[in-house]
Protein backbone atom coordinates (compact mmCIF):
# COMPACT_ATOMS: atom_id res chain seq x y z
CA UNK A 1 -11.58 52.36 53.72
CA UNK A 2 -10.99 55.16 55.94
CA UNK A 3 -7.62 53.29 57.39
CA UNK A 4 -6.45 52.62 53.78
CA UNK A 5 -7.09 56.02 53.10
CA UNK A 6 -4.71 57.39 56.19
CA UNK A 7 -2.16 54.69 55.32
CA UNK A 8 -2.18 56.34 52.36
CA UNK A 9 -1.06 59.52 54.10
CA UNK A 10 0.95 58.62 56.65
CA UNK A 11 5.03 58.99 56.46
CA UNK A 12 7.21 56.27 57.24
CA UNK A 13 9.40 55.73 60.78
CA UNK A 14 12.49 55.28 58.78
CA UNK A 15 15.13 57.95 60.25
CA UNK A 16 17.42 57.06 62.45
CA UNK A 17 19.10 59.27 65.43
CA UNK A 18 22.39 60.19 63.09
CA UNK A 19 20.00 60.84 60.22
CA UNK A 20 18.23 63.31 61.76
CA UNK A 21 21.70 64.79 63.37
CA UNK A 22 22.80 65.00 59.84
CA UNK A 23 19.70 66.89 58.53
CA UNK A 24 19.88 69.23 61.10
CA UNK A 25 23.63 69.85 60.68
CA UNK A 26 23.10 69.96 56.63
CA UNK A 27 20.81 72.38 56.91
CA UNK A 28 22.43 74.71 59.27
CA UNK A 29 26.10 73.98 58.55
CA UNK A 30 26.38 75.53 54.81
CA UNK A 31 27.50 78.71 52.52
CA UNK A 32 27.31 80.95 55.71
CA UNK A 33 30.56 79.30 57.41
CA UNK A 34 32.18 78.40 54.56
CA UNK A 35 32.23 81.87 52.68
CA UNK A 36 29.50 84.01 54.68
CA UNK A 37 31.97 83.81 57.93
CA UNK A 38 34.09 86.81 55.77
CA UNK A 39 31.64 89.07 55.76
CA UNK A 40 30.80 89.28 59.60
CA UNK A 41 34.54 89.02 60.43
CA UNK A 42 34.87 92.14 58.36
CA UNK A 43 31.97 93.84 60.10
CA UNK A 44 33.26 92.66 63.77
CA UNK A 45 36.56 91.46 63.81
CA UNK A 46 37.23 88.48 65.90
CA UNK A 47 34.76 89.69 68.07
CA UNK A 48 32.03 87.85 65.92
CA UNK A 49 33.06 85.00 68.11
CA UNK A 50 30.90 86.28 70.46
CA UNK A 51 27.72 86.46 68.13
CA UNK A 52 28.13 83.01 67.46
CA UNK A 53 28.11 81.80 70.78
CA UNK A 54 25.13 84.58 72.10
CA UNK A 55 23.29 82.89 68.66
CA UNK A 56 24.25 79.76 70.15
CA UNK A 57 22.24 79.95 73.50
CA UNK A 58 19.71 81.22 71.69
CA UNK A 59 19.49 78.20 69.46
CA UNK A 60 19.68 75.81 72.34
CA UNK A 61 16.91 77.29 73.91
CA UNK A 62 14.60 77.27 70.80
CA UNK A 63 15.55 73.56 70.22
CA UNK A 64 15.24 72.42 74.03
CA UNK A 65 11.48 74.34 74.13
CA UNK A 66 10.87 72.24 70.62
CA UNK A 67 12.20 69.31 72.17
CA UNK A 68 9.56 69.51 75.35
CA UNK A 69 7.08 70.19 73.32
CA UNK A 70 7.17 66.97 71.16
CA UNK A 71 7.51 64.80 74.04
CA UNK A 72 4.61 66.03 75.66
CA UNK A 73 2.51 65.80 72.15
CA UNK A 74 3.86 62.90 70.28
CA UNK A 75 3.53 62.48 66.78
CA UNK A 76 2.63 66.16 66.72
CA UNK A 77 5.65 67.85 64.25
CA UNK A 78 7.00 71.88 64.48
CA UNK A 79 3.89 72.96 62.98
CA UNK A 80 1.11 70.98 65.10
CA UNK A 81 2.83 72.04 67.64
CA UNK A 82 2.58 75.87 67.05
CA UNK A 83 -0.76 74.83 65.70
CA UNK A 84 -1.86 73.07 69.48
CA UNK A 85 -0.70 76.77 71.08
CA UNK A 86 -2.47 79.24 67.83
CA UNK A 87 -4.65 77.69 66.32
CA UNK A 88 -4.65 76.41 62.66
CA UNK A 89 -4.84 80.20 60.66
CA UNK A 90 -1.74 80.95 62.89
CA UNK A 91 -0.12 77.46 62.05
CA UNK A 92 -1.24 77.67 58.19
CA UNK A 93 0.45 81.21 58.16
CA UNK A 94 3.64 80.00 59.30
CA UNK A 95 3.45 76.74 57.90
CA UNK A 96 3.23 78.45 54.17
CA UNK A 97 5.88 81.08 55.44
CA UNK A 98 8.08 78.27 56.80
CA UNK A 99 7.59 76.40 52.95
CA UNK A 100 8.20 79.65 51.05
CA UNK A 101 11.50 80.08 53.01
CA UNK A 102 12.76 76.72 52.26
CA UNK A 103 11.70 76.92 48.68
CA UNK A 104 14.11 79.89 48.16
CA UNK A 105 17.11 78.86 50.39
CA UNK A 106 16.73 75.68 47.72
CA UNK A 107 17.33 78.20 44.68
CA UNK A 108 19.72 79.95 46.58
CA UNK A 109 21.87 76.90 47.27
CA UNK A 110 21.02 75.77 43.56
CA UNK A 111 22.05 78.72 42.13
CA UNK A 112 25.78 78.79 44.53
CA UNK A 113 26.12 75.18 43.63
CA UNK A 114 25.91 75.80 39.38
CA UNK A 115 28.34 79.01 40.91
CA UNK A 116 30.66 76.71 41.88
CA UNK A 117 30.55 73.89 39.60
CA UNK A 118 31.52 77.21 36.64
CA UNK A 119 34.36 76.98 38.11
CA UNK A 120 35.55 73.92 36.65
CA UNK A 121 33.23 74.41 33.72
CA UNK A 122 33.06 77.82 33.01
CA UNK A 123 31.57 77.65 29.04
CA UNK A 124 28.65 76.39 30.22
CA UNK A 125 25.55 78.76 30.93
CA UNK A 126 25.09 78.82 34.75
CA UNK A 127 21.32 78.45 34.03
CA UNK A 128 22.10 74.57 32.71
CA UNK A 129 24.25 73.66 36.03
CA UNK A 130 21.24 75.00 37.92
CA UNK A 131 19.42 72.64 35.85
CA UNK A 132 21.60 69.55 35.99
CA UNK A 133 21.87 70.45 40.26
CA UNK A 134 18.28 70.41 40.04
CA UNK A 135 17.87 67.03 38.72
CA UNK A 136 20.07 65.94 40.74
CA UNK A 137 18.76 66.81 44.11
CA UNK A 138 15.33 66.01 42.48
CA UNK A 139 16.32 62.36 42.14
CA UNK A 140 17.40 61.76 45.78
CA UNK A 141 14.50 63.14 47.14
CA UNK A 142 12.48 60.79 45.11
CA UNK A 143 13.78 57.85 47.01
CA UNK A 144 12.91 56.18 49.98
CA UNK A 145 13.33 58.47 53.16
CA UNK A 146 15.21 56.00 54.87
CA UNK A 147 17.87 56.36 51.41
CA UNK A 148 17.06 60.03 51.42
CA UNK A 149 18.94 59.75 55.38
CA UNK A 150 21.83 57.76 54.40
CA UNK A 151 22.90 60.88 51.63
CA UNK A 152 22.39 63.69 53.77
CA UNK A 153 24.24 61.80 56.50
CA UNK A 154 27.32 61.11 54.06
CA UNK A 155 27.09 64.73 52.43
CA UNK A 156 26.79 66.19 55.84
CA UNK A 157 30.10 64.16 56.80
CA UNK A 158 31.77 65.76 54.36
CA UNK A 159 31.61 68.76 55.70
CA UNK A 160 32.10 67.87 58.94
CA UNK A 161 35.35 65.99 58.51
CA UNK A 162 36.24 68.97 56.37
CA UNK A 163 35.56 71.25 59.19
CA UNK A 164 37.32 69.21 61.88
CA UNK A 165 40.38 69.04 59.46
CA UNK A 166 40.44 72.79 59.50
CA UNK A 167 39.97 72.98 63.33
CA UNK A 168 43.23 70.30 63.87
CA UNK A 169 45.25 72.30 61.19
CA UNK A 170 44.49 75.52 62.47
CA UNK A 171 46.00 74.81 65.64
CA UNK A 172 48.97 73.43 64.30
CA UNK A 173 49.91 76.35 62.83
CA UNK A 174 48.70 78.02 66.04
CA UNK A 175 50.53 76.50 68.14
CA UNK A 176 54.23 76.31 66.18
CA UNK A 177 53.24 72.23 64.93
CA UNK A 178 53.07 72.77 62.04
CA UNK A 179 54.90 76.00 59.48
CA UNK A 180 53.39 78.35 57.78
CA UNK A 181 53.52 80.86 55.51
CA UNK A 182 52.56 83.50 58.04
CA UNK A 183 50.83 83.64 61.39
CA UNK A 184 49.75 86.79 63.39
CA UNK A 185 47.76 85.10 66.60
CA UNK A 186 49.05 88.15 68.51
CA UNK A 187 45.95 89.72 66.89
CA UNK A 188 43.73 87.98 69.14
CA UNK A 189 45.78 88.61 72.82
CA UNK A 190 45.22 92.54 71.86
CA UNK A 191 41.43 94.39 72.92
CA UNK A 192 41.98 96.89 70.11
CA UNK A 193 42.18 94.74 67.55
CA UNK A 194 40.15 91.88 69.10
CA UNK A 195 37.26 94.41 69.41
CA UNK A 196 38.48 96.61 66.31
CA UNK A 197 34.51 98.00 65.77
CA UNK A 198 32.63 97.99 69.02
CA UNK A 199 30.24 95.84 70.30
CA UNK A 200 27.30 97.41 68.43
CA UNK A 201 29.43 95.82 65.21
CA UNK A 202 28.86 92.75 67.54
CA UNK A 203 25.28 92.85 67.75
CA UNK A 204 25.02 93.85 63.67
CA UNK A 205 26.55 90.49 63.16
CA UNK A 206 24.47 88.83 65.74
CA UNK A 207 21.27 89.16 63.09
CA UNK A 208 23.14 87.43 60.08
CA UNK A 209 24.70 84.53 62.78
CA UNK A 210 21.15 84.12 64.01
CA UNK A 211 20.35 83.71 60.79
CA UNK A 212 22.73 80.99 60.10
CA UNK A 213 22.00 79.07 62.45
CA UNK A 214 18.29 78.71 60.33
CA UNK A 215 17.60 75.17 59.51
CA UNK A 216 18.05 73.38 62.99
CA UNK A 217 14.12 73.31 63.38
CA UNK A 218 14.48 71.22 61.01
CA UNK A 219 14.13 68.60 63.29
CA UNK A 220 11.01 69.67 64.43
CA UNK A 221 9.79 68.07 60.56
CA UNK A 222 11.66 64.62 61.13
CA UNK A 223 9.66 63.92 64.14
CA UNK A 224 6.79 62.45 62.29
CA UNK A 225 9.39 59.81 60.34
CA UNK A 226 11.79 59.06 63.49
CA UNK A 227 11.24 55.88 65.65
CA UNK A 228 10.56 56.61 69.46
CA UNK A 229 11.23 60.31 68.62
CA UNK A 230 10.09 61.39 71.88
CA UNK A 231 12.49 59.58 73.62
CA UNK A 232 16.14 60.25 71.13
CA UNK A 233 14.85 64.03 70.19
CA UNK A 234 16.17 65.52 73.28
CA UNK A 235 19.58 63.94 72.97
CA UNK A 236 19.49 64.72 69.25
CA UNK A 237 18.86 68.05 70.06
CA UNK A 238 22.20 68.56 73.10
CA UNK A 239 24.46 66.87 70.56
CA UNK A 240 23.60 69.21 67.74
CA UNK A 241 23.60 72.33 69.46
CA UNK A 242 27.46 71.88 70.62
CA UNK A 243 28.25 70.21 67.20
CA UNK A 244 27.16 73.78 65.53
CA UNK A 245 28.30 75.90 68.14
CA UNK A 246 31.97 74.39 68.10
CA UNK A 247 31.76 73.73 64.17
CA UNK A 248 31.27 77.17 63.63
CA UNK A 249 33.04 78.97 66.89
CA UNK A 250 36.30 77.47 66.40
CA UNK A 251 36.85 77.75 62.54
CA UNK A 252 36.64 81.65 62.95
CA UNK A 253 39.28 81.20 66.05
CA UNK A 254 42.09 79.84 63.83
CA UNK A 255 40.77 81.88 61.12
CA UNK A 256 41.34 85.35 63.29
CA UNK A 257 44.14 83.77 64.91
CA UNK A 258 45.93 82.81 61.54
CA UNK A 259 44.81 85.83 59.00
CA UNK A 260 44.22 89.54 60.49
CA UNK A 261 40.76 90.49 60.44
CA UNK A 262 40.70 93.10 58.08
CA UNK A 263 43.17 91.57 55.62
CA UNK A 264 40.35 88.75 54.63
CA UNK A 265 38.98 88.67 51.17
CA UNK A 266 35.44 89.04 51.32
CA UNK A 267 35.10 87.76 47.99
CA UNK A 268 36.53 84.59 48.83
CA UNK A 269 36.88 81.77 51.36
CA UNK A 270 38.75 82.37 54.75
CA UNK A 271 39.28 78.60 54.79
CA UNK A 272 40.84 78.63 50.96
CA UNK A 273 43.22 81.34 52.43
CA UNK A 274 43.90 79.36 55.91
CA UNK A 275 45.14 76.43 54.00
CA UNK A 276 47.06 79.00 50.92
CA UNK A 277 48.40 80.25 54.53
CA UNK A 278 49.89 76.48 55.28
CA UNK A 279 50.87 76.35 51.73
CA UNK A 280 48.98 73.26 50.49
CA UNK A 281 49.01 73.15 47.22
CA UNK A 282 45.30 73.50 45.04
CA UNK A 283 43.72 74.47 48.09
CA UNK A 284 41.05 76.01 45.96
CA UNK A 285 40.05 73.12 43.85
CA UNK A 286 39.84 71.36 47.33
CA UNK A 287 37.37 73.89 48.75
CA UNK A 288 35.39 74.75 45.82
CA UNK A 289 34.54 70.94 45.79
CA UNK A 290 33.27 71.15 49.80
CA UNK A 291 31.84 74.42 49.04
CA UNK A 292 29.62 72.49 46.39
CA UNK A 293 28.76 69.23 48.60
CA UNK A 294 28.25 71.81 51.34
CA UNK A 295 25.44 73.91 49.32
CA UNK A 296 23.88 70.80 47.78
CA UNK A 297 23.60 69.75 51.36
CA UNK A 298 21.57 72.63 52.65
CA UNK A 299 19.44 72.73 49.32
CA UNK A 300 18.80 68.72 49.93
CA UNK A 301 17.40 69.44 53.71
CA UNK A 302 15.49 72.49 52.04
CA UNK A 303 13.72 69.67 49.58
CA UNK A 304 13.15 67.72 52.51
CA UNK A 305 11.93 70.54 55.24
CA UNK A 306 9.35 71.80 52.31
CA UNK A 307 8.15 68.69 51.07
CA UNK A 308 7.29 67.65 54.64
CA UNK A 309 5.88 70.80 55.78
CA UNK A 310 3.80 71.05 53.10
CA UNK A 311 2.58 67.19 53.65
CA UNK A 312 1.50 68.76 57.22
CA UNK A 313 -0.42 71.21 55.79
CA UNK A 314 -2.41 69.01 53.71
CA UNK A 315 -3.22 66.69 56.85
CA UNK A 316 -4.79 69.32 59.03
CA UNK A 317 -6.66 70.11 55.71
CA UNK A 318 -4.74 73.61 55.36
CA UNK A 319 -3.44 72.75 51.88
CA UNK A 320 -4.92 70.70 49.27
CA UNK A 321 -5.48 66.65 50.11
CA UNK A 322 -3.28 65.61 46.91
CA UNK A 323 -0.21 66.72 48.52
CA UNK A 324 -0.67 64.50 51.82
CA UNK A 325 -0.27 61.44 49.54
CA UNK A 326 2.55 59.12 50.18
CA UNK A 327 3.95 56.40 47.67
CA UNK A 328 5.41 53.12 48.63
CA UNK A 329 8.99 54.06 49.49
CA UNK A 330 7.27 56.78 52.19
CA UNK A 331 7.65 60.08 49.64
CA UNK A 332 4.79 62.82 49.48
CA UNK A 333 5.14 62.32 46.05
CA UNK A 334 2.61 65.49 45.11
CA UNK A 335 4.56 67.68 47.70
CA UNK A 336 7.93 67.24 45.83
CA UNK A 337 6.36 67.44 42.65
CA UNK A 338 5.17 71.11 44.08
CA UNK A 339 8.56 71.76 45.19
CA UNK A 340 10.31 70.72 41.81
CA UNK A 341 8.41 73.48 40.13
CA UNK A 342 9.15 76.38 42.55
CA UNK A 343 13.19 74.84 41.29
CA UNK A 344 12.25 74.95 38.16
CA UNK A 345 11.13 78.48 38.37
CA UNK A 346 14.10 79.28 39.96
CA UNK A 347 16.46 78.17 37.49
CA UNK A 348 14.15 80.58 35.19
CA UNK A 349 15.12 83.30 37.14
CA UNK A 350 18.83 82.61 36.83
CA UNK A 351 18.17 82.41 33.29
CA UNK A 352 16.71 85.91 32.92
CA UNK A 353 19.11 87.34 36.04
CA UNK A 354 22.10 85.52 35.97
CA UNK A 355 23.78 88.54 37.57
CA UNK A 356 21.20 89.44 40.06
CA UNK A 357 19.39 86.35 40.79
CA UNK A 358 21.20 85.26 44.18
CA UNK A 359 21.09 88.92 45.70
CA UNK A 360 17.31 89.43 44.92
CA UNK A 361 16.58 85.85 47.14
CA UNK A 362 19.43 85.91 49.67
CA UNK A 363 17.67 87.95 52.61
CA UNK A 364 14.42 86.53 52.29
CA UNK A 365 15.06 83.18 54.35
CA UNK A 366 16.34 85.32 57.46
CA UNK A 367 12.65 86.55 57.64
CA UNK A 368 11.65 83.62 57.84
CA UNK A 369 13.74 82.10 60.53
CA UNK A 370 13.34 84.70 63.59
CA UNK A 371 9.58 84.09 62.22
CA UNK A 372 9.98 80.33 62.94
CA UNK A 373 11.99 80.16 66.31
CA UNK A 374 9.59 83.26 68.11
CA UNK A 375 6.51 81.13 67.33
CA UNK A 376 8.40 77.76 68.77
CA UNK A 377 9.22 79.76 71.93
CA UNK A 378 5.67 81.63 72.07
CA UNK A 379 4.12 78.30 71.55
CA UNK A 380 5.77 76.61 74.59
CA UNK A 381 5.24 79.69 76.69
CA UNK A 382 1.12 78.77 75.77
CA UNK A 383 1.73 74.99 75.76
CA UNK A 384 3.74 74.54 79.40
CA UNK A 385 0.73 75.49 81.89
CA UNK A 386 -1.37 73.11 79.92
CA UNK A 387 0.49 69.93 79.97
CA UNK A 388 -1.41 67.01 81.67
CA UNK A 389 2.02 65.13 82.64
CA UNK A 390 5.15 66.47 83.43
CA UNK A 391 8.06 65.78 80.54
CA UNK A 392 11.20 63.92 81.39
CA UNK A 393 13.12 66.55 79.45
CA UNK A 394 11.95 70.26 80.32
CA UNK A 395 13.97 73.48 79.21
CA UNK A 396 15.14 75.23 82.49
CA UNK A 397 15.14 78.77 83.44
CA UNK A 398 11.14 78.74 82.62
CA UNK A 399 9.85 81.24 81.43
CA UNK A 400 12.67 83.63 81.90
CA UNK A 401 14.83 81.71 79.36
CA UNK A 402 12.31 81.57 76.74
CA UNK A 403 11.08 85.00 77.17
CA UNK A 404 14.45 86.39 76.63
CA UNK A 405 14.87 84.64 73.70
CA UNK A 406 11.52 85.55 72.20
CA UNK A 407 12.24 89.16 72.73
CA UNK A 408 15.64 89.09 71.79
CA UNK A 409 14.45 87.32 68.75
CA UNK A 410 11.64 89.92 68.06
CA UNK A 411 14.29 92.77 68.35
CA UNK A 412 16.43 91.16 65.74
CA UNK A 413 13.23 90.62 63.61
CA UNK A 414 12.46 94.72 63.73
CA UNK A 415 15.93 95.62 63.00
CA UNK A 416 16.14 93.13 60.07
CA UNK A 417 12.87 94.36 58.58
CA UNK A 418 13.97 98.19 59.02
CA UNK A 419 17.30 97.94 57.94
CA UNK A 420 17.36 100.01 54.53
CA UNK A 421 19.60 97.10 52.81
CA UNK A 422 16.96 94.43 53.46
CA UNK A 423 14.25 97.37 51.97
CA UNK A 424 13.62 94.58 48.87
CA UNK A 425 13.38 90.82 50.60
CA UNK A 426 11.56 92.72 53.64
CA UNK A 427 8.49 93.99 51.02
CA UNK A 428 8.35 90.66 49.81
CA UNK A 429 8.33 88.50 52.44
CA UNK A 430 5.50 91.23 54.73
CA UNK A 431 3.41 91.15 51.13
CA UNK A 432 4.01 86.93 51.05
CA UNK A 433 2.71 87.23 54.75
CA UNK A 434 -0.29 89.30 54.60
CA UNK A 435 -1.54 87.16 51.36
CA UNK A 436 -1.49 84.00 53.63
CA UNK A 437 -3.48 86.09 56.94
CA UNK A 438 -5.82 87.04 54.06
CA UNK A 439 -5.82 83.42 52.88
CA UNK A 440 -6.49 82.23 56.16
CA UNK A 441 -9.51 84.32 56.99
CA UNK A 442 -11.22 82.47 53.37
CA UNK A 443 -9.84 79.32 53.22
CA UNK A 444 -13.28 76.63 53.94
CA UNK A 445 -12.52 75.27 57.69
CA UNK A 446 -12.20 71.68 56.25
CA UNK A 447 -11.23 68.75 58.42
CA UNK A 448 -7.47 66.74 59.19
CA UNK A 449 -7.04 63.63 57.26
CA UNK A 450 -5.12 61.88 59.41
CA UNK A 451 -6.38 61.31 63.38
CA UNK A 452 -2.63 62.06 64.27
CA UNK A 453 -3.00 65.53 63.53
CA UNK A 454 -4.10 68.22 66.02
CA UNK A 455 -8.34 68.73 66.09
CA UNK A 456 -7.28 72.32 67.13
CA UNK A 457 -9.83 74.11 64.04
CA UNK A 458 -9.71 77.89 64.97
């Protein structure tokens, strides 16, 4: 009884290496390259580069300590693992953090894609895309996880080959290949205007690239539905990081190389104007289309990161037992169910705020993230003394590496939750905080329901 009971519970292997590449990339690779990239060239100039490639290392070493980790502890996913290190009120608190960020970076993206999707059909109310978006995302979800893979992977590609498209274009024009309409890479062989705002503009962009980059511990949540996951995770992990880091390093390149920094629209895409600059022809149609596969992307992982999180949570007995049930086709059926209300409820708000919807929820997920990556790096910092066998993948530079990051991380964190323009997101998400500490302290101390999961019960 007890096995058909845990059988019950228990997600499927279905994900493949690519799918889980995919994920990760969906998740990370979204609205903040595509359009967010204008706003922190026009705080830093082509100096940003810089940020991405300090957020970069940073990532890399979050990832490789998460990476360790998991092969040491098998079966044991981003949140057992912080649980193995804090114990479970520490893991519940970030656990329900982690799910409440997710939860709104899916409205966020909902609400951008039904943005987008006005464009072509702008008499209908923005509230009904969300809606339709909704549905949409809903239904793919509700298949197998295996299927659930095999979409993400395609509308991952999409971007990519988008991206890469860019990248070969850009130096085209760069490098006389290919005409243009104008071109003005002198503006990057000049310190001035390559550094047009100092480097503390360079560090003011470093906490919006940081934050990103969110979504790459995203793996940590496949590990749990990937076959032999301690033994691909670590490659998964090196050919992700460089993936991101060049996906999103080289775009702004040709972008500063091609437009001058302070001549980008802020209120549109510096890709849209990068091709208008090569003179193709509909350009826009062309990007608002990857603009919408790119958001419904991100909002799909979000589905997916929640939904699984929240499945963890109910196994170490942190969140109620109903949403730890799996269906046939490997789905925590109850967790999405969860999830499809908090969308719901989102496309509520857009109803109500249609103006002010996406700026209320936009700065709460970068809370969240520097939350998410100091606990992964705190957590190996506890875990690495205690491991019984040595890893055939550890992160080097221990503990220096991960102690910079984890401070560097924590600075970032302060001046994010002090900055007067995050004054809104930062009440909510400290008040969404202290209710789970005070949760945690009267929740009942009930048992895992699965024997895969951590007995860690402090």
């Amino acid at each position: 009884m007890k096995e058909n009971t845990a059988s019950k519970n228990t997600l499927k292997k279905q994900l493949l290496p690519r799918h889980i590449r995919m994920i990760a990339i969906g998740g990370m690779i979204g609205t903040g390259i595509f359009k967010g990239s204008a706003d922190t060239i026009g705080l830093a100039g082509p100096s940003v580069i810089f940020s991405y490639l300090f957020a970069g290392l940073l990532l890399l070493i979050v990832m490789g300590a998460l990476a360790e980790m998991a092969i040491v502890y098998p079966s044991h996913n981003m949140k057992d693992l912080i649980q193995k290190a804090f114990g479970r009120r520490f893991s519940f608190v970030t656990g329900a953090t982690y799910c409440f960020m997710w939860l709104t970076v899916c409205v966020i993206e909902v609400i951008a894609a039904g943005s987008f999707l006005q464009y072509w059909f702008s008499s209908i109310p923005l509230w009904i895309l969300c809606l339709i978006c909704s549905i949409v995302l809903i239904l793919i979800n509700a298949t197998s996880v295996k299927s659930f893979g095999e979409i993400e992977f395609w509308f991952a590609g999409i971007k990519i080959f988008v991206i890469i498209a860019f990248i070969l274009l850009g130096i085209a024009i760069l490098f006389g290949i290919m005409p243009s309409n104008n071109s003005s890479s002198h503006y990057l062989h000049n310190y001035s205007d390559f550094i047009p705002n100092g480097w503390k503009a360079v560090f003011s962009t470093l906490l919006v690239v940081i934050f990103s980059y969110g979504g790459s511990e995203l793996i940590g949540l496949t590990i749990t539905e990937t076959k032999d996951a301690e033994k691909v995770l670590p490659g998964v992990v090196k050919g992700v990081m460089w993936r991101v880091v060049l996906f999103y390093t080289l775009p702004i390149f040709i972008i500063c190389g091609l437009i001058p920094w302070d001549k980008i629209d802020a209120n549109a895409s510096p890709f849209v104007q990068v091709f208008e600059t090569a003179g193709l022809q509909g350009a826009s149609h062309v990007m608002n289309f990857i603009l919408l596969t790119a958001v419904l992307s991100a909002a799909n992982s979000g589905i997916y990161g929640c939904t699984r999180m929240l499945h963890s949570l109910s196994q170490s007995g942190d969140a109620p037992k109903s949403l730890s049930y799996v269906n046939k086709q490997g789905v925590p059926v109850y967790s999405l169910a969860f999830s499809v209300l908090f969308l719901l409820l989102g496309t509520y708000l857009v109803y109500l705020y249609p103006e002010k919807a996406f700026s209320y929820l936009l700065a709460i997920p970068g809370f969240t993230v520097s939350l998410i990556w100091i606990s992964i790096c705190l957590a190996q910092l506890k875990l690495r003394p205690q491991y019984k066998e040595k890893p055939y993948f550890k992160l080097w530079g221990f503990p220096y590496l991960t102690l910079f990051a984890a401070c560097t991380l924590i600075i970032s964190f302060i001046v994010f939750l002090i900055d007067s323009a995050n004054r809104l997101s930062s009440i909510v998400c400290v008040a969404f905080v202290l209710i789970m500490v005070i949760i945690s302290f009267f929740k009942r101390n009930t048992k895992p329901t699965s024997l895969e999961v951590p007995n860690d019960t402090n």
